[in-house]
Protein backbone atom coordinates (compact mmCIF):
# COMPACT_ATOMS: atom_id res chain seq x y z
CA UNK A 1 87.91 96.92 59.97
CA UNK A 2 86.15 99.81 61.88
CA UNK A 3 84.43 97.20 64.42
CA UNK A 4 87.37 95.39 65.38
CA UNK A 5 89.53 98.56 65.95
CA UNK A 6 86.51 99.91 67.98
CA UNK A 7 86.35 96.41 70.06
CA UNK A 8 90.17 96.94 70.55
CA UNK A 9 89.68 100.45 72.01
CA UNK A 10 87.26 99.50 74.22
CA UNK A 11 89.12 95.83 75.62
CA UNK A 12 91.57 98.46 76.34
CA UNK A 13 89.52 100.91 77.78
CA UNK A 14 87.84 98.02 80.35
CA UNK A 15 91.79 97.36 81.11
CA UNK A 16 92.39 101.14 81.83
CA UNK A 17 89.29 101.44 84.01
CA UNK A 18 90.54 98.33 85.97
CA UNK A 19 93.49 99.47 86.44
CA UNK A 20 92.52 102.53 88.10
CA UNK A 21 90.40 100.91 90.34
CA UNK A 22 93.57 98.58 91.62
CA UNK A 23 95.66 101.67 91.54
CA UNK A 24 92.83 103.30 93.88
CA UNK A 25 92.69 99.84 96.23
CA UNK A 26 96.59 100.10 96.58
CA UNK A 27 96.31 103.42 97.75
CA UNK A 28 93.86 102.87 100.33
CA UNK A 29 95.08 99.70 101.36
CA UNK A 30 98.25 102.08 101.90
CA UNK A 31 96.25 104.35 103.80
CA UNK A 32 94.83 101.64 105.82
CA UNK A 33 98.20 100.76 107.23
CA UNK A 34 99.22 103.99 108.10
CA UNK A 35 96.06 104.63 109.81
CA UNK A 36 96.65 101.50 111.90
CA UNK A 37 100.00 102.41 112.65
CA UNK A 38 98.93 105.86 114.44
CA UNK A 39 95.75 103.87 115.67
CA UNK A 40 98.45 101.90 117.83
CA UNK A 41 100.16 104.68 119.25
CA UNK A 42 97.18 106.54 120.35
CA UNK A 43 96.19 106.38 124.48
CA UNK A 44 92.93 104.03 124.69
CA UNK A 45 89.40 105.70 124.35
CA UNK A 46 91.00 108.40 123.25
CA UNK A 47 88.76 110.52 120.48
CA UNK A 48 91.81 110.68 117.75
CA UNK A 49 91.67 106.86 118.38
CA UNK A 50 87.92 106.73 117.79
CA UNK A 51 88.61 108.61 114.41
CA UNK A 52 91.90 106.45 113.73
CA UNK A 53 89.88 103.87 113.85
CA UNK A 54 86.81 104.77 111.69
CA UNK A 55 89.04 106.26 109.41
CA UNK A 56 91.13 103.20 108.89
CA UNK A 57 87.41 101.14 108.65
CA UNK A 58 86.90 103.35 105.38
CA UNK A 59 89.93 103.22 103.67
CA UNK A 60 89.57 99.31 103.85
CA UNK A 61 85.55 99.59 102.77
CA UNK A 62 86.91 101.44 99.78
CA UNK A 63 89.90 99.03 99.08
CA UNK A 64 87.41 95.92 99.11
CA UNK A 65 84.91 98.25 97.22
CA UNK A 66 87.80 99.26 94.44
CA UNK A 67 89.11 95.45 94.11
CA UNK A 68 85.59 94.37 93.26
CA UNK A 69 84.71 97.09 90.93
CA UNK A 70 88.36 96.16 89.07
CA UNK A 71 87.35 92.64 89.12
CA UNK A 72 84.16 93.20 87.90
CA UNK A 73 85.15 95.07 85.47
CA UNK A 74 87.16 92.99 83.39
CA UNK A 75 84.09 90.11 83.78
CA UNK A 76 81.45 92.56 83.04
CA UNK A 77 82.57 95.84 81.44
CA UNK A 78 82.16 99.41 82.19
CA UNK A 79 78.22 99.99 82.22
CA UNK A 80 75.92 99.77 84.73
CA UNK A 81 78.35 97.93 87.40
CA UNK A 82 80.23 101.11 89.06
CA UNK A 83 76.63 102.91 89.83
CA UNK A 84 75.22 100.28 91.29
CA UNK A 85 77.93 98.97 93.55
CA UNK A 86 78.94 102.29 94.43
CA UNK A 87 74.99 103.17 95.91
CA UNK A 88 75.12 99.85 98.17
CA UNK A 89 78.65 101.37 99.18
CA UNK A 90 77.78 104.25 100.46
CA UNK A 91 73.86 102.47 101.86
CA UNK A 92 76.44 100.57 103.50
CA UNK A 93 78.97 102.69 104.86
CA UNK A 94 76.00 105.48 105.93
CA UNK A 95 74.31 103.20 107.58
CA UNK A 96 77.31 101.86 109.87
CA UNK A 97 78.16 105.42 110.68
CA UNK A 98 74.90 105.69 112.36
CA UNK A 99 73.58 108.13 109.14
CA UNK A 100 70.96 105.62 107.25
């Protein structure tokens, strides 16, 4: 009885996890739009446009980046998956911001 209460737990814990990762993509995909939205209004070449615009290039990294560590997730589990995705993330992201 113990084992298939503590395979319950943790179905629900891979849920929970997931869930928080969509919760996180909704919010930056929120993020993203509002960033666009003052992107648009600011004069061309502007600097604030520069960092509207990188700005709004991370918040939709990290929305991918939190949809694929949700969907993951419930394929794969907890362990092991978040670590590793979330080192190429950031090899990724450094390395387009000129720091890799």
């Amino acid at each position: 009885m113990a084992d298939s209460n503590s395979n319950i737990s943790r179905a629900d814990h891979i849920v929970d996890v997931a869930g928080n990762f969509n919760t996180c993509s909704d919010v930056f995909g929120q993020i993203g739009v509002l960033l666009n939205i003052i992107k648009k209004e600011l004069p061309e070449h502007s600097d604030a446009k520069r960092l509207a615009e990188l700005a709004h290039y991370i918040a939709s990294d990290f929305e991918n980046f939190s949809d694929c560590v949700a969907e993951n997730t419930l394929r794969n589990g907890v362990a092991g998956f978040v670590g590793k995705d979330f080192n190429n993330l950031v090899t990724i992201t450094n390395s387009e911001v000129g720091h890799g």
